[in-house]
Protein backbone atom coordinates (compact mmCIF):
# COMPACT_ATOMS: atom_id res chain seq x y z
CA UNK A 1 69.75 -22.44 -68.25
CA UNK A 2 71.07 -19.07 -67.57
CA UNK A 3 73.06 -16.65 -69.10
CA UNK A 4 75.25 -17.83 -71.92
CA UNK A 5 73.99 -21.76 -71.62
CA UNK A 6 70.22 -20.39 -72.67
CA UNK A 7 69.28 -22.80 -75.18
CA UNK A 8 65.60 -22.53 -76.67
CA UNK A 9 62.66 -24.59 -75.48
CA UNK A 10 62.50 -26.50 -78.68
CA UNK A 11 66.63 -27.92 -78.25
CA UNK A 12 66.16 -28.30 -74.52
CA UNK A 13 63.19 -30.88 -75.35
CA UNK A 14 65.94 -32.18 -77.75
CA UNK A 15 69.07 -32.75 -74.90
CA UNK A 16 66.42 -34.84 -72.78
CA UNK A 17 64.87 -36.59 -75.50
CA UNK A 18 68.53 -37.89 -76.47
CA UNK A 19 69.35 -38.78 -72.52
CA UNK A 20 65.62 -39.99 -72.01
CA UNK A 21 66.45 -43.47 -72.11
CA UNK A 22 69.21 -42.76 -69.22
CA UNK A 23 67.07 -40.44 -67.18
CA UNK A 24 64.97 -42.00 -63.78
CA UNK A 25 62.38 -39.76 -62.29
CA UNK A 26 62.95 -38.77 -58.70
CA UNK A 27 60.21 -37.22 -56.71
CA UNK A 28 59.96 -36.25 -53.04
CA UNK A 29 56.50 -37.54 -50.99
CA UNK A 30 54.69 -34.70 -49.57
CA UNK A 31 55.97 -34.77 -46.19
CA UNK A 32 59.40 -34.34 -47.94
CA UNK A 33 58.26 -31.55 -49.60
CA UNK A 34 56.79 -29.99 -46.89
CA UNK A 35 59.85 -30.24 -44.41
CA UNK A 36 61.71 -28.76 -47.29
CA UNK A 37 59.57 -25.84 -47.96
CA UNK A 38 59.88 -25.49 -44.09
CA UNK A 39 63.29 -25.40 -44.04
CA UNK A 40 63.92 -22.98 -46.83
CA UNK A 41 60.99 -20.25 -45.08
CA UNK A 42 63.31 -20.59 -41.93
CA UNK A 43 66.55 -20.15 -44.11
CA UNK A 44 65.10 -17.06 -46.26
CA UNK A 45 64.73 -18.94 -49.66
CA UNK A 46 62.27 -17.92 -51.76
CA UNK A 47 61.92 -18.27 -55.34
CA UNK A 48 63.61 -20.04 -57.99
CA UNK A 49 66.30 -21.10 -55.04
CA UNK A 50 63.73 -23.30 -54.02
CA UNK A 51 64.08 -25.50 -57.50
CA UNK A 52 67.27 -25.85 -56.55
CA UNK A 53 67.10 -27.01 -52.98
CA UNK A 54 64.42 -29.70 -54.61
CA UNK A 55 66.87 -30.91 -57.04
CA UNK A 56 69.81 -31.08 -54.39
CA UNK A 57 66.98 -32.96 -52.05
CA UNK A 58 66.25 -35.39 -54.83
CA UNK A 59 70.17 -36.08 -55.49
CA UNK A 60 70.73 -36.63 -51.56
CA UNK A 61 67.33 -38.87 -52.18
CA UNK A 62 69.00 -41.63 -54.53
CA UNK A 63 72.47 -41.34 -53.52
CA UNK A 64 74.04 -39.34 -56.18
CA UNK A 65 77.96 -38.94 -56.45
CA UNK A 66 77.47 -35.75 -58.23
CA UNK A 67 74.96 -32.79 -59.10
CA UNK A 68 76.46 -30.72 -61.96
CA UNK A 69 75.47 -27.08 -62.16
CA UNK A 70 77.07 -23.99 -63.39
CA UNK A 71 75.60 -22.29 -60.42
CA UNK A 72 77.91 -23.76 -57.54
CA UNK A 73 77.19 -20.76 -54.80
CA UNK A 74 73.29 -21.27 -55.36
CA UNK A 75 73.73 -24.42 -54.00
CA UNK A 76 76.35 -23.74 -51.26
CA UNK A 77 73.17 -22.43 -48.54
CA UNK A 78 71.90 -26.06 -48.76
CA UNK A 79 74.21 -27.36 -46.42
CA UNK A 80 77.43 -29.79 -46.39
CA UNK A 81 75.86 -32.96 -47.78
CA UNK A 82 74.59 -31.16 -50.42
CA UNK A 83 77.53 -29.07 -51.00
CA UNK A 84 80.09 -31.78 -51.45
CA UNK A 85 78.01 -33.20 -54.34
CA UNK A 86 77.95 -29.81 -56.34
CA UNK A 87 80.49 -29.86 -59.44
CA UNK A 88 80.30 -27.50 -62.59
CA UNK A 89 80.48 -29.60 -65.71
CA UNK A 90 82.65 -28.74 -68.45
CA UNK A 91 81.84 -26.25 -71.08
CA UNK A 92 80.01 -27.73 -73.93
CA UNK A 93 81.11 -26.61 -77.52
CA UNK A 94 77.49 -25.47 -79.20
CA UNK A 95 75.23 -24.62 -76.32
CA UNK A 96 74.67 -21.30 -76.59
């Protein structure tokens, strides 16, 4: 997490290992992934943007009603469908 939401590796594993019970893996096939990559080397993402267009790929995947992130404009090159699931959560008392 960036910035003021940086928690340590050791209370990260923590968070998910409290939620793991709740949590449902979602991959992409490898034609998925490929397309994607495609699409971001036409689009000029590089880097660490490309975790995010996975994740917002993977949300679109299952259906999702909502992608929290406190990045909002990192997602907003993604496109509409991704875009209109984008929400920041609230702040969380203890996470820095």
């Amino acid at each position: 997490m960036p910035g003021k939401y940086r928690v340590s590796a050791e209370r990260a594993r923590l968070f998910i290992a409290t939620l793991r019970g709740q949590l449902r893996v979602i991959a992409l096939m490898e034609d998925e992934y490929f397309d994607l990559i495609d699409e971001c080397a036409a689009a000029g993402i590089v880097g660490g943007s490309i975790y995010d267009a996975v994740h917002g790929r993977c949300a679109l995947k299952i259906g999702a009603e909502v992608l929290l992130t406190w990045n909002q404009r990192d997602f907003a090159r993604f496109g509409d469908a991704i875009t209109r699931l984008v929400k920041t959560p609230p702040e969380l008392e203890g996470v820095a």
